[in-house]
PDB file of N, CA and C in Angstrom:
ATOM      1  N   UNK A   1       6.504  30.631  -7.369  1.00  0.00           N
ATOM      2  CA  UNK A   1       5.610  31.319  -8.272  1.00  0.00           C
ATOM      3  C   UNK A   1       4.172  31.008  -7.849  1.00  0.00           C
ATOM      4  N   UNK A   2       3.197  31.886  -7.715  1.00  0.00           N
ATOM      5  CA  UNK A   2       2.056  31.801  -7.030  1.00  0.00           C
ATOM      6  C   UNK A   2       1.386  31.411  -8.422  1.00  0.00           C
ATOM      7  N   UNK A   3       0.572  30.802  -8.084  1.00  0.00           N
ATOM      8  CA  UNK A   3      -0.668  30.271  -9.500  1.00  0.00           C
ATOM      9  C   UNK A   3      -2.092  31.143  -9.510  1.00  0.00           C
ATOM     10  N   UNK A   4      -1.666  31.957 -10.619  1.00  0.00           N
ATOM     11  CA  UNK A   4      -3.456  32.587 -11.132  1.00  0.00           C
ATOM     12  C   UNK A   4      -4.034  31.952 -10.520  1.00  0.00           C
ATOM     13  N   UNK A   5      -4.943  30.799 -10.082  1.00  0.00           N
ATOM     14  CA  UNK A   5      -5.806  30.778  -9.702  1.00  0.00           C
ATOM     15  C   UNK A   5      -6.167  30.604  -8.259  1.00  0.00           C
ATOM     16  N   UNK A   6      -4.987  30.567  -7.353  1.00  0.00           N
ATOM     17  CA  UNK A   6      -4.835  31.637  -5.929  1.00  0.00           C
ATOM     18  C   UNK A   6      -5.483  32.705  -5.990  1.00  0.00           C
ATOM     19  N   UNK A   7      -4.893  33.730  -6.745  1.00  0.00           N
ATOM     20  CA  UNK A   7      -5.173  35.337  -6.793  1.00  0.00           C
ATOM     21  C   UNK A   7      -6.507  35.233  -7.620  1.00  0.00           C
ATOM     22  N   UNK A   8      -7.005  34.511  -8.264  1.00  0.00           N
ATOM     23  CA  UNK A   8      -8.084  34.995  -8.605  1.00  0.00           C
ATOM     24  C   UNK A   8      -9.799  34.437  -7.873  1.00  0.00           C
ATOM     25  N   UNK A   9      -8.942  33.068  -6.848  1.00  0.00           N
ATOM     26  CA  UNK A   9      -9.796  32.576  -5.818  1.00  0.00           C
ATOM     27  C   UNK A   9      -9.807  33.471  -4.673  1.00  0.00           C
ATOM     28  N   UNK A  10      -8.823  33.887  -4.411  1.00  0.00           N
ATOM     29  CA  UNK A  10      -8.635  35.459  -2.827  1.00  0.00           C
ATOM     30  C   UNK A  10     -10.055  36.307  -3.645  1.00  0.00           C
ATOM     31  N   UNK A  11      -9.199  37.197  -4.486  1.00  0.00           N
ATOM     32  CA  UNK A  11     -10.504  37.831  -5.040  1.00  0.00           C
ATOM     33  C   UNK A  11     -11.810  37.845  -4.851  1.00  0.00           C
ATOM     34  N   UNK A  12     -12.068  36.166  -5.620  1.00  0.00           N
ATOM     35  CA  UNK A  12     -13.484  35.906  -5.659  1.00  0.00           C
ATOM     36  C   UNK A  12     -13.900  35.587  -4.238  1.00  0.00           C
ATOM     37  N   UNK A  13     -13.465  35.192  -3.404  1.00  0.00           N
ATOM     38  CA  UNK A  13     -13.302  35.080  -2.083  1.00  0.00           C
ATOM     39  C   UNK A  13     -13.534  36.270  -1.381  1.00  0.00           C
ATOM     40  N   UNK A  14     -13.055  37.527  -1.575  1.00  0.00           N
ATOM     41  CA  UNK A  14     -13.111  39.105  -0.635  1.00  0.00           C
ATOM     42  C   UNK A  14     -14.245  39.296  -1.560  1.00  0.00           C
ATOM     43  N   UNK A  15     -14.535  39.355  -2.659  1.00  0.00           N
ATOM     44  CA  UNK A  15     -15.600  39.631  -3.380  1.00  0.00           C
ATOM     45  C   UNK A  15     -17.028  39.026  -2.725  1.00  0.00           C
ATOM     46  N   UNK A  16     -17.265  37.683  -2.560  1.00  0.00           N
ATOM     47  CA  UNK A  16     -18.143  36.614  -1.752  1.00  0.00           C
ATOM     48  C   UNK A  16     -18.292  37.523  -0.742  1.00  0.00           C
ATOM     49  N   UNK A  17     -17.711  37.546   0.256  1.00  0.00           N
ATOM     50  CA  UNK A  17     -17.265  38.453   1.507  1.00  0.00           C
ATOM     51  C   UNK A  17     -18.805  39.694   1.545  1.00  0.00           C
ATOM     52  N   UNK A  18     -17.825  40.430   0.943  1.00  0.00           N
ATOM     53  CA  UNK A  18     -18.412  41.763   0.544  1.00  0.00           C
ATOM     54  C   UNK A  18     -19.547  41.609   0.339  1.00  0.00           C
ATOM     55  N   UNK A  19     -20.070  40.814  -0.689  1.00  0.00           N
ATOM     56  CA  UNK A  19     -21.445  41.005  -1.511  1.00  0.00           C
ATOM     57  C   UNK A  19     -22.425  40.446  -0.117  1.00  0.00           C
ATOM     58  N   UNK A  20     -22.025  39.414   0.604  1.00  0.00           N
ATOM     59  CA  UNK A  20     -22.855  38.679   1.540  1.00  0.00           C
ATOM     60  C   UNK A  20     -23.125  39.408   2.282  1.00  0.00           C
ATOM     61  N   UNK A  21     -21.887  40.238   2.900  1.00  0.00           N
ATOM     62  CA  UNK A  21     -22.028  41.299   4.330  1.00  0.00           C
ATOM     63  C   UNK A  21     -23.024  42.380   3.686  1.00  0.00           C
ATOM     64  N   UNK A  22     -23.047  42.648   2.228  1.00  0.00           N
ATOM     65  CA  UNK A  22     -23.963  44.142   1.970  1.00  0.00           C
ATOM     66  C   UNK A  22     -25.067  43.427   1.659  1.00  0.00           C
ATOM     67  N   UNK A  23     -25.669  42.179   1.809  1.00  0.00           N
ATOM     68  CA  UNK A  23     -26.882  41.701   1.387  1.00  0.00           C
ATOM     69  C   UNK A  23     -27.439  40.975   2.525  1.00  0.00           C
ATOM     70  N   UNK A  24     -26.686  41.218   3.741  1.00  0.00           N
ATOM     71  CA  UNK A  24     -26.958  41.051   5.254  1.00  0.00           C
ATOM     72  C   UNK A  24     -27.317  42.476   5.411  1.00  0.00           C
ATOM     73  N   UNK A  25     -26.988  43.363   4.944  1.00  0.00           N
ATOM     74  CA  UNK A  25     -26.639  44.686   5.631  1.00  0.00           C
ATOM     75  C   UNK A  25     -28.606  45.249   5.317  1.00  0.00           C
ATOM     76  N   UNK A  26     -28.325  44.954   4.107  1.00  0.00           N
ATOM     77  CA  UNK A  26     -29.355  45.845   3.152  1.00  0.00           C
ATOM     78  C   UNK A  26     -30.425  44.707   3.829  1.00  0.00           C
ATOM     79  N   UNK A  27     -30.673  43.448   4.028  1.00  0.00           N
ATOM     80  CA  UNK A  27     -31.978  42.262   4.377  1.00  0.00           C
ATOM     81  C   UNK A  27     -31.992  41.620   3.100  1.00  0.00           C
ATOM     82  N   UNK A  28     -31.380  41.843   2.139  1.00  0.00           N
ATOM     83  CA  UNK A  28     -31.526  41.183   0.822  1.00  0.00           C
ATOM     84  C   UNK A  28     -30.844  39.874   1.000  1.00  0.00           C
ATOM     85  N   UNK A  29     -31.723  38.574   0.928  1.00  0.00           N
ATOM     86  CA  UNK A  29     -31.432  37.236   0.840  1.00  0.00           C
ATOM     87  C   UNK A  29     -30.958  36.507  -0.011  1.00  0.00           C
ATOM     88  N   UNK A  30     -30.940  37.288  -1.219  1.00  0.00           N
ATOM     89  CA  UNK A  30     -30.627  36.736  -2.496  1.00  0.00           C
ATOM     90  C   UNK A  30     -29.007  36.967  -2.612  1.00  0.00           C
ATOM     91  N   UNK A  31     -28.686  38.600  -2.640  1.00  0.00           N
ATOM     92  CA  UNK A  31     -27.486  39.200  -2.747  1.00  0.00           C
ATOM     93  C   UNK A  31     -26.694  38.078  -1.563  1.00  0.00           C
ATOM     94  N   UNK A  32     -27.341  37.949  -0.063  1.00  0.00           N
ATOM     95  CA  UNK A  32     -26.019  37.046   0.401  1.00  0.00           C
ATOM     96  C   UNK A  32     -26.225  35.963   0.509  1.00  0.00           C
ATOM     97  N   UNK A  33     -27.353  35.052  -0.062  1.00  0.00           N
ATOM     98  CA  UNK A  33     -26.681  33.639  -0.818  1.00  0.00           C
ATOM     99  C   UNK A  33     -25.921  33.841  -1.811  1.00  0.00           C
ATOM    100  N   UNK A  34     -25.990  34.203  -2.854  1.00  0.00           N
ATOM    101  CA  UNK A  34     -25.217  34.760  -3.775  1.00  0.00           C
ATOM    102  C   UNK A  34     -23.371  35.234  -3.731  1.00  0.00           C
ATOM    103  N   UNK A  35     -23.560  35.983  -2.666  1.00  0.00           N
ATOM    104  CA  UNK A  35     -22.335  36.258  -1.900  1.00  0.00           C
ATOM    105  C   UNK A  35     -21.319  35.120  -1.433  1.00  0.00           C
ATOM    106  N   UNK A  36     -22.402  34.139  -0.401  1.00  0.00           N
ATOM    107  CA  UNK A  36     -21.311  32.703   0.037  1.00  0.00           C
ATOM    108  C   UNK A  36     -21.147  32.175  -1.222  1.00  0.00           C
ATOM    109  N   UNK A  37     -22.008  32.140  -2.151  1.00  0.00           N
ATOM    110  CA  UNK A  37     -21.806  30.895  -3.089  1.00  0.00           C
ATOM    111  C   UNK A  37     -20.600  31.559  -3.598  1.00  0.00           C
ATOM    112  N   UNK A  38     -20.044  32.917  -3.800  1.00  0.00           N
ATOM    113  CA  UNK A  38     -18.890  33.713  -4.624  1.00  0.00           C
ATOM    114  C   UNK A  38     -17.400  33.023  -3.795  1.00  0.00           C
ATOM    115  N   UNK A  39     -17.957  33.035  -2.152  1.00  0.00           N
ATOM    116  CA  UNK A  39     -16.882  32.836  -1.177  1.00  0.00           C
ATOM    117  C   UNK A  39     -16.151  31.470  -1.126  1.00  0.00           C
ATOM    118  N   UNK A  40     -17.212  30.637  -1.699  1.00  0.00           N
ATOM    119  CA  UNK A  40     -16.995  29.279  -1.953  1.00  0.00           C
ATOM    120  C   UNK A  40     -16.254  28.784  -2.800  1.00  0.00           C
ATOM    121  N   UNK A  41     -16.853  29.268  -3.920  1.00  0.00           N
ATOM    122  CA  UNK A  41     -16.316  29.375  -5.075  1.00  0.00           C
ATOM    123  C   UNK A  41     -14.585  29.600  -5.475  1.00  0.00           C
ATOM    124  N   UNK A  42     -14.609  31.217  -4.473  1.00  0.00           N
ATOM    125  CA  UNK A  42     -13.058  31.649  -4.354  1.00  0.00           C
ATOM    126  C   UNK A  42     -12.151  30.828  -3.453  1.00  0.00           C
ATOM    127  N   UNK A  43     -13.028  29.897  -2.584  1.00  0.00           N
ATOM    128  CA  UNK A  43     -12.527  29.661  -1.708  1.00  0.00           C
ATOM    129  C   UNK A  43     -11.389  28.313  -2.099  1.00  0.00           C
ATOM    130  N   UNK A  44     -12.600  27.261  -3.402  1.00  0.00           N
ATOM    131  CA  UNK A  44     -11.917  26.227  -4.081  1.00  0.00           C
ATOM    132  C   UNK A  44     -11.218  26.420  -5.046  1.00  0.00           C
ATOM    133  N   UNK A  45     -11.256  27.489  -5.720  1.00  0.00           N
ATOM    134  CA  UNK A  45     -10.466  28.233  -6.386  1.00  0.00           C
ATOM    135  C   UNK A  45      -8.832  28.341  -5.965  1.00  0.00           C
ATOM    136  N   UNK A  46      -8.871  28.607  -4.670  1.00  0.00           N
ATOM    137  CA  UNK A  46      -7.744  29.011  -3.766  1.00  0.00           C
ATOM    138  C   UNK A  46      -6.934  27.461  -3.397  1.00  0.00           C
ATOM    139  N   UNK A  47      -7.548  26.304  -3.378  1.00  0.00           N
ATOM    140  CA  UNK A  47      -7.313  25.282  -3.362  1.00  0.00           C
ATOM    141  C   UNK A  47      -6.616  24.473  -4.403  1.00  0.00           C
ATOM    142  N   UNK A  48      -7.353  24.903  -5.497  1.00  0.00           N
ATOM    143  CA  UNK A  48      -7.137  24.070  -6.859  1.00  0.00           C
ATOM    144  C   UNK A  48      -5.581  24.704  -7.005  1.00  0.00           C
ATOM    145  N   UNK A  49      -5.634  26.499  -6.886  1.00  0.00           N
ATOM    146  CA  UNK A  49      -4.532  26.784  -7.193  1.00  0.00           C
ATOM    147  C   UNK A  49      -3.450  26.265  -6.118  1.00  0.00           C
ATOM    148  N   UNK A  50      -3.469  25.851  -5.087  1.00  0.00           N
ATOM    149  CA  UNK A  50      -2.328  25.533  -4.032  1.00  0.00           C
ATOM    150  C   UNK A  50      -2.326  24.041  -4.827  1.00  0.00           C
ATOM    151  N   UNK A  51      -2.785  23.384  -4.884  1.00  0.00           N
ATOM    152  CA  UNK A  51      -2.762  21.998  -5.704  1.00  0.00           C
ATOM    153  C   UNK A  51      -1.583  22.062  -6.708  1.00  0.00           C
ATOM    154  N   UNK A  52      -2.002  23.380  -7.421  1.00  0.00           N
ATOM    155  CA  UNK A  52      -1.165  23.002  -8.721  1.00  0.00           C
ATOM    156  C   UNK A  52       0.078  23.526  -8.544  1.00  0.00           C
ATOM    157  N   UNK A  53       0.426  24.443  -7.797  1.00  0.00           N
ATOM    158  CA  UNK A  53       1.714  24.923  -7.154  1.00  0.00           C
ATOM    159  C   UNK A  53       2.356  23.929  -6.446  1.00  0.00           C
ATOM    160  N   UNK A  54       1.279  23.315  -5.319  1.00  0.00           N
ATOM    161  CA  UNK A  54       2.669  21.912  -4.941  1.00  0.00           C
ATOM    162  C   UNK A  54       2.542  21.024  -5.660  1.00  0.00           C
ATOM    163  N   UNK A  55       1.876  20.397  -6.804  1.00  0.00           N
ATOM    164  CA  UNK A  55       2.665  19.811  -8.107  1.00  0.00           C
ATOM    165  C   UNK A  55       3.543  20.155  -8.744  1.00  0.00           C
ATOM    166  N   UNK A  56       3.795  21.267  -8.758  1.00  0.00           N
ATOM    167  CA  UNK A  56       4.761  22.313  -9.804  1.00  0.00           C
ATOM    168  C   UNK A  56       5.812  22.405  -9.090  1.00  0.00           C
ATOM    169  N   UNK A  57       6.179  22.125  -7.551  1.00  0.00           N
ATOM    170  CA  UNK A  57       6.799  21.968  -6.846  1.00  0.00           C
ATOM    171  C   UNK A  57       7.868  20.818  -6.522  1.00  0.00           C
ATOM    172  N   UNK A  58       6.383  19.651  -6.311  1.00  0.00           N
ATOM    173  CA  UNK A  58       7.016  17.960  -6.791  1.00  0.00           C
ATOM    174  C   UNK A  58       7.636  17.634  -7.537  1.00  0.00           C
ATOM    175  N   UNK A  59       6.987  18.081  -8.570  1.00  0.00           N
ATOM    176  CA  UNK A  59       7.855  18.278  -9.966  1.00  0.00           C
ATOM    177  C   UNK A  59       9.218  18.266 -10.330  1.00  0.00           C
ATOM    178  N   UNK A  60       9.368  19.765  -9.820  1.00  0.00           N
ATOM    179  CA  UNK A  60      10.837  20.367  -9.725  1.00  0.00           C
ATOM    180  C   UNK A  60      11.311  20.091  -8.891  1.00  0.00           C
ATOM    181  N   UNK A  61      10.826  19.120  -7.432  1.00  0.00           N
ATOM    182  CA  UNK A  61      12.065  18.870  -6.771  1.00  0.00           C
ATOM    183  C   UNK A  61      12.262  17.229  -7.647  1.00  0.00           C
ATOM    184  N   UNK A  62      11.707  16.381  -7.908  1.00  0.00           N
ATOM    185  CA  UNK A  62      11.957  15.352  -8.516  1.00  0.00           C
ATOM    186  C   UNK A  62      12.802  15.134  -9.786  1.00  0.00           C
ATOM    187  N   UNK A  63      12.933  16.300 -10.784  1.00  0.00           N
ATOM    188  CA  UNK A  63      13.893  16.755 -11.549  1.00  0.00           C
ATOM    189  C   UNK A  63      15.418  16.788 -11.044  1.00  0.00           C
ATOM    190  N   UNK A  64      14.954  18.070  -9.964  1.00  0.00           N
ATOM    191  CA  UNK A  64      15.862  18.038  -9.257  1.00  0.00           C
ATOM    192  C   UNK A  64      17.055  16.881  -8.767  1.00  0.00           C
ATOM    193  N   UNK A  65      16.172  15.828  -7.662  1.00  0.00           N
ATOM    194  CA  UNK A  65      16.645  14.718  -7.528  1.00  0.00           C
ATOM    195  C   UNK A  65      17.286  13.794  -8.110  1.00  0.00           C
ATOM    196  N   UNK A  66      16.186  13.508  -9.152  1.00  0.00           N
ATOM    197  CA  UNK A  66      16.833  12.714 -10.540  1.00  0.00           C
ATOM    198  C   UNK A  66      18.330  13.341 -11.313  1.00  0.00           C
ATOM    199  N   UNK A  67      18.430  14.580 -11.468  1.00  0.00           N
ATOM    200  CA  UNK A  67      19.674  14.960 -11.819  1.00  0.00           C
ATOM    201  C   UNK A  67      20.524  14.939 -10.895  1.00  0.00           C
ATOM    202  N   UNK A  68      20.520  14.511  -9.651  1.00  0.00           N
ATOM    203  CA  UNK A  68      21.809  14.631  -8.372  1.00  0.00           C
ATOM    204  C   UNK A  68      21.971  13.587  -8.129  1.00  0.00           C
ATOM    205  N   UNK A  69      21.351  12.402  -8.567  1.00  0.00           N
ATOM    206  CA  UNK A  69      21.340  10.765  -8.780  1.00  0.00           C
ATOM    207  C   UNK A  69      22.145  10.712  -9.977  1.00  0.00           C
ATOM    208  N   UNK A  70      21.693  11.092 -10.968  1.00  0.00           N
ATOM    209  CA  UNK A  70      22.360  10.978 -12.400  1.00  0.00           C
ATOM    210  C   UNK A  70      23.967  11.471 -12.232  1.00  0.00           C
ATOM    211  N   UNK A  71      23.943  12.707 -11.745  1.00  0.00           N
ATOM    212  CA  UNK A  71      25.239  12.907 -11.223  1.00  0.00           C
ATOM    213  C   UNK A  71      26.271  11.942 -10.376  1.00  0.00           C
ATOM    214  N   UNK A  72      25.275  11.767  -9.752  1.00  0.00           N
ATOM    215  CA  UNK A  72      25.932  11.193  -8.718  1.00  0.00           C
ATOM    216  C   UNK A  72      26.578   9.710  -9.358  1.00  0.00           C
ATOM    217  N   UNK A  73      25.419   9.200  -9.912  1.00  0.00           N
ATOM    218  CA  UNK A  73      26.092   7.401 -10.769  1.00  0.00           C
ATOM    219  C   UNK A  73      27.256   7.973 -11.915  1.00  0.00           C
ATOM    220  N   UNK A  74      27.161   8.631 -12.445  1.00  0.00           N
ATOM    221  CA  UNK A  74      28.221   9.167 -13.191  1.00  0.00           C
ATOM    222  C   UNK A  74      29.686   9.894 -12.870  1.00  0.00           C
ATOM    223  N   UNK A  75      29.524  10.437 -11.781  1.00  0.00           N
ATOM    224  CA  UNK A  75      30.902  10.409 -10.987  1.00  0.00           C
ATOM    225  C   UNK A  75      31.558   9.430 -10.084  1.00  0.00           C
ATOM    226  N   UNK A  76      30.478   8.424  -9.530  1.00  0.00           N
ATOM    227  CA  UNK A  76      30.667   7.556  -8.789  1.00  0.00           C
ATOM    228  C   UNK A  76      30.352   5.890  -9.390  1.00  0.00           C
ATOM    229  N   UNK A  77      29.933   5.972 -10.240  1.00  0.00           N
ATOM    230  CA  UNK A  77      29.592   4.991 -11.186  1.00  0.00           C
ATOM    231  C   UNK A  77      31.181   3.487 -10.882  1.00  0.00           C
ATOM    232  N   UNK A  78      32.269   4.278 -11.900  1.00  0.00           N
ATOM    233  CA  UNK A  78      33.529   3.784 -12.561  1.00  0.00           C
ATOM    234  C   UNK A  78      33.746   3.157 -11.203  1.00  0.00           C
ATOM    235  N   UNK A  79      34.031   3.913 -10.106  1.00  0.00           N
ATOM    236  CA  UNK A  79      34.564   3.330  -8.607  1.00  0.00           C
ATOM    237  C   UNK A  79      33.893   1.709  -8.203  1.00  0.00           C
ATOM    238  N   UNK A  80      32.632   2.258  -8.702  1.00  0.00           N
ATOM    239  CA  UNK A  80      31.801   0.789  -8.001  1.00  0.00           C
ATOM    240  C   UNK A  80      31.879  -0.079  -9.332  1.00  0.00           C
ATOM    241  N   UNK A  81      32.336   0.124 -10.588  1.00  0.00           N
ATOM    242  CA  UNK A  81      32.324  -0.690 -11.365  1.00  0.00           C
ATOM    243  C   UNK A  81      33.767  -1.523 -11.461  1.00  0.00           C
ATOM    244  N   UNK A  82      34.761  -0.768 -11.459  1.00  0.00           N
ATOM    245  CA  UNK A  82      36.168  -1.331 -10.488  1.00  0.00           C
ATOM    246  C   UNK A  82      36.237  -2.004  -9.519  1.00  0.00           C
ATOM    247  N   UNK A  83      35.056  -1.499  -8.544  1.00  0.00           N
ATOM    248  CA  UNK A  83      35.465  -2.406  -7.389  1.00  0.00           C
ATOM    249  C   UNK A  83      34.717  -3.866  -7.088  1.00  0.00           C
ATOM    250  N   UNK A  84      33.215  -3.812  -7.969  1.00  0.00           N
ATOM    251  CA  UNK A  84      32.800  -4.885  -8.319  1.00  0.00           C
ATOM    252  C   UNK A  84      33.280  -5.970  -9.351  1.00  0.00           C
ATOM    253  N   UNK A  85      34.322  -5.674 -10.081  1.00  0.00           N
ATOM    254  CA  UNK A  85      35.036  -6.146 -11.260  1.00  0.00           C
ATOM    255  C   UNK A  85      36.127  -6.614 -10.255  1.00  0.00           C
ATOM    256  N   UNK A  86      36.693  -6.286  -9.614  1.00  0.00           N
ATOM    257  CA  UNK A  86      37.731  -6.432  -8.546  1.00  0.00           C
ATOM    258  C   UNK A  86      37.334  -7.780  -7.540  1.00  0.00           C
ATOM    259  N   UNK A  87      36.192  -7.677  -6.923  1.00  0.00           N
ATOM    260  CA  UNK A  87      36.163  -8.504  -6.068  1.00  0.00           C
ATOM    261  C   UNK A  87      35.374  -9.997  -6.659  1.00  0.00           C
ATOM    262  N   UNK A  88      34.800  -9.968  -8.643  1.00  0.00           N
ATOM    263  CA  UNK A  88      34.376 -10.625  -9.120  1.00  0.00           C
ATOM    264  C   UNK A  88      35.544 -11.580  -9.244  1.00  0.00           C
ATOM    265  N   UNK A  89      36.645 -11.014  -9.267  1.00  0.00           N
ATOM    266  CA  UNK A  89      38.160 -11.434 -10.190  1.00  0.00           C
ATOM    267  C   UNK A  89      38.706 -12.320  -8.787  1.00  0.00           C
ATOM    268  N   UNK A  90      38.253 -12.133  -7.798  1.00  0.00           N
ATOM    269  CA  UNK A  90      39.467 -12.734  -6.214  1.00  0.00           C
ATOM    270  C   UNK A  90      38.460 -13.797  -6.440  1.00  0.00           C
ATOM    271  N   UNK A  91      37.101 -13.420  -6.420  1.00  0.00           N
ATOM    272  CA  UNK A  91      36.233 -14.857  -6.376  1.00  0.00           C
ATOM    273  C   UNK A  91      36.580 -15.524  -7.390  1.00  0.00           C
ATOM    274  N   UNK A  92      37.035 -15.939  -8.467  1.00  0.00           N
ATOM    275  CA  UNK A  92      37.446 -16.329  -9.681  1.00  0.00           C
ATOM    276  C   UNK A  92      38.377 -17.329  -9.551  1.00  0.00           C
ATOM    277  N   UNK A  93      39.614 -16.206  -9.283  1.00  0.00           N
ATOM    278  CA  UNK A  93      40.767 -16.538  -8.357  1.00  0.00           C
ATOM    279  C   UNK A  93      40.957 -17.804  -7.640  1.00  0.00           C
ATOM    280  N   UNK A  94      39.892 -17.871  -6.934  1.00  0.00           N
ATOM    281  CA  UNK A  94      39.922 -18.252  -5.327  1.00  0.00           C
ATOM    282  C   UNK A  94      39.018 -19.691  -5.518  1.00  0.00           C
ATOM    283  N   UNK A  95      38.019 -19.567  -6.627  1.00  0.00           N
ATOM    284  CA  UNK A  95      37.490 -20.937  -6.758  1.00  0.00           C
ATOM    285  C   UNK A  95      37.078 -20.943  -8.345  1.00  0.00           C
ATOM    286  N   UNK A  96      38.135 -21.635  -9.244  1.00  0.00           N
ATOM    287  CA  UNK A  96      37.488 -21.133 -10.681  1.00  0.00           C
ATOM    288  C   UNK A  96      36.771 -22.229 -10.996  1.00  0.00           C
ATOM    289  N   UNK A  97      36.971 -23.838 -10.879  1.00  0.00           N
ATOM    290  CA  UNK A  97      36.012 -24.115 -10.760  1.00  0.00           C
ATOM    291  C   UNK A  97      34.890 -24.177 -10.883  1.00  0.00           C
ATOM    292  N   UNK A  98      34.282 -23.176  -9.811  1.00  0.00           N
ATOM    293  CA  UNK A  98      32.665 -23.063  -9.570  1.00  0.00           C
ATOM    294  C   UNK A  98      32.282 -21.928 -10.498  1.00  0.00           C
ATOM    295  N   UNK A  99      33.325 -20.981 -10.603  1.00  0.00           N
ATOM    296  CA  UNK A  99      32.709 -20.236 -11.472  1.00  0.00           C
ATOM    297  C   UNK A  99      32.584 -20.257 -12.953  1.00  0.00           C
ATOM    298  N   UNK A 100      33.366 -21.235 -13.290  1.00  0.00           N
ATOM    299  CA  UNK A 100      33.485 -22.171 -14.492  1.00  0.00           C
ATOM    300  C   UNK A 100      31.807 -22.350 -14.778  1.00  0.00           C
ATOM    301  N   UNK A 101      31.982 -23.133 -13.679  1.00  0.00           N
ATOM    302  CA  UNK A 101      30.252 -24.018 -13.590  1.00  0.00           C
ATOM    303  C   UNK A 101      28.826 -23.187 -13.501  1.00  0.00           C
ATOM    304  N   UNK A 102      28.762 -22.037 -12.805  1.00  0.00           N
ATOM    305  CA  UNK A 102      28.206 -20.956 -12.809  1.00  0.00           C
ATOM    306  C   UNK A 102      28.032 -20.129 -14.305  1.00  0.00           C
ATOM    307  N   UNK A 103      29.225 -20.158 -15.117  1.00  0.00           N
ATOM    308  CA  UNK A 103      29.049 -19.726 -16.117  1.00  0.00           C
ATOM    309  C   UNK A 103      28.840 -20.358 -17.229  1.00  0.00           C
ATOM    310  N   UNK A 104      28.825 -21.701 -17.209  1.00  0.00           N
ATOM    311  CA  UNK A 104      28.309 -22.685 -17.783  1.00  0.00           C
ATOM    312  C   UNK A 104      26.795 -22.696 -18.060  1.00  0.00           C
ATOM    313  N   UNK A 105      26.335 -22.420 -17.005  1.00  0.00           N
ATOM    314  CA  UNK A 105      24.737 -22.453 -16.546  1.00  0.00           C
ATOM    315  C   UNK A 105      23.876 -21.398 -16.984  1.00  0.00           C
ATOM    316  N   UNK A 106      24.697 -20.055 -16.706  1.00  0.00           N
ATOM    317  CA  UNK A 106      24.051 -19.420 -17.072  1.00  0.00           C
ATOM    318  C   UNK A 106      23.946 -19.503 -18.766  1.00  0.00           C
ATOM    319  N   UNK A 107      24.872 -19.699 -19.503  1.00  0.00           N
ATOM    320  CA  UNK A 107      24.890 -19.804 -20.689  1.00  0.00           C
ATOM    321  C   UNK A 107      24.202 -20.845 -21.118  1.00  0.00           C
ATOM    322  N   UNK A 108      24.057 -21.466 -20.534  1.00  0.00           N
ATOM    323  CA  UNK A 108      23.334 -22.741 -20.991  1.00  0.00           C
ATOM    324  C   UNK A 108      21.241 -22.245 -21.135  1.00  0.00           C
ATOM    325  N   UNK A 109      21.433 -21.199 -19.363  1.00  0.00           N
ATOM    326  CA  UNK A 109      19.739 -20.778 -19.125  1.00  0.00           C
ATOM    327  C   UNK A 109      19.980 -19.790 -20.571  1.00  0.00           C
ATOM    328  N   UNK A 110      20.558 -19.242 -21.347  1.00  0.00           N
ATOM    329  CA  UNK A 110      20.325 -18.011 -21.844  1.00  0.00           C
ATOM    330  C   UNK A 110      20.118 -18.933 -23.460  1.00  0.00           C
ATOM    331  N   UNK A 111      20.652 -19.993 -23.580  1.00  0.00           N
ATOM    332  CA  UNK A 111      20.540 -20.841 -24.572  1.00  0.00           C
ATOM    333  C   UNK A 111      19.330 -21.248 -25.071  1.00  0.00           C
ATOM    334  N   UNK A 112      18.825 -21.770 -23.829  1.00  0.00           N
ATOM    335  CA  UNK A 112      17.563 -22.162 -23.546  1.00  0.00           C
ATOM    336  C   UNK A 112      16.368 -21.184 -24.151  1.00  0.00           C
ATOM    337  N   UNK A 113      16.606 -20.169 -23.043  1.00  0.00           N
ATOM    338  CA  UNK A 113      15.527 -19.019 -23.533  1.00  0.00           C
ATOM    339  C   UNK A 113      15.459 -18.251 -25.465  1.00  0.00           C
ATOM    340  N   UNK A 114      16.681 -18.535 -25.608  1.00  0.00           N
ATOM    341  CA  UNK A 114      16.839 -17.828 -27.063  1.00  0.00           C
ATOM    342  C   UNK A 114      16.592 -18.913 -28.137  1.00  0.00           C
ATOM    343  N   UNK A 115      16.332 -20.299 -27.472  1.00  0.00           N
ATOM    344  CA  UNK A 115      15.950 -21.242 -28.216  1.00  0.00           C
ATOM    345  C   UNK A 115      14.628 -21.234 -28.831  1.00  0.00           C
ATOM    346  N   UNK A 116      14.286 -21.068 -27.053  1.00  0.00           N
ATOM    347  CA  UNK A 116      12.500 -21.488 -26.735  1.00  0.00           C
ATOM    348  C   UNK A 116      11.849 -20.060 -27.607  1.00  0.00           C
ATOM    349  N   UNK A 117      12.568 -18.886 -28.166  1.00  0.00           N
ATOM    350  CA  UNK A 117      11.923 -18.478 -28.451  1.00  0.00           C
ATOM    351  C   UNK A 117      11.101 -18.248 -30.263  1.00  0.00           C
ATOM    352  N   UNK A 118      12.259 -19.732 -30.526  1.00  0.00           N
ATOM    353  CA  UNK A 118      11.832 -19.694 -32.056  1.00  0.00           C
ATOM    354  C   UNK A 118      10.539 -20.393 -32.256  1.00  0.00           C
TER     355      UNK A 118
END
């Protein structure tokens, strides 16, 4: 979608144009300062509007993105939550122990903090 203020910087832009070349044409100095300053004008005009089109752009591809991520953790989510639950459980397994002690600790840091905060 092109942004109004493209089409209305072209414009003022062929407009600039025009007025300068007929105030070259005629010797009138005024008409084509007058003229660049129109060309200028249209010219940042033409800018501002490309600005806001590739924001409007960023935008929507970042939407975009964000919903094919969102998708994506939500179909693929459960797999990695299984399989991290899975390989939490062999470590467990395999040395309970430590993870005894590990979970000791942490409960103990979380003790701490919910203490410290009265």
């Amino acid at each position: 979608m092109v942004d109004s203020d493209r089409v209305a910087g072209t414009v003022r832009e062929f407009g600039g144009k025009a007025q300068g070349a007929a105030g070259d044409l005629v010797g009138s100095s005024q008409d084509s300062n007058e003229g660049r300053l129109r060309e200028a004008q249209g010219k940042a005009q033409q800018v501002y509007g490309q600005a806001k089109d590739t924001l409007r752009d960023v935008a929507d591809n970042v939407t975009d993105y964000a919903g094919d991520a969102y998708d994506r953790a939500r179909r693929d989510g459960g797999t990695y939550l299984r399989d991290g639950s899975r390989a939490v459980g062999e470590r467990v397994e395999e040395n309970p122990l430590i993870a005894l002690l590990i979970a000791g600790a942490v409960g103990y840091g979380l003790a701490l903090l919910l203490h410290a905060r009265r």
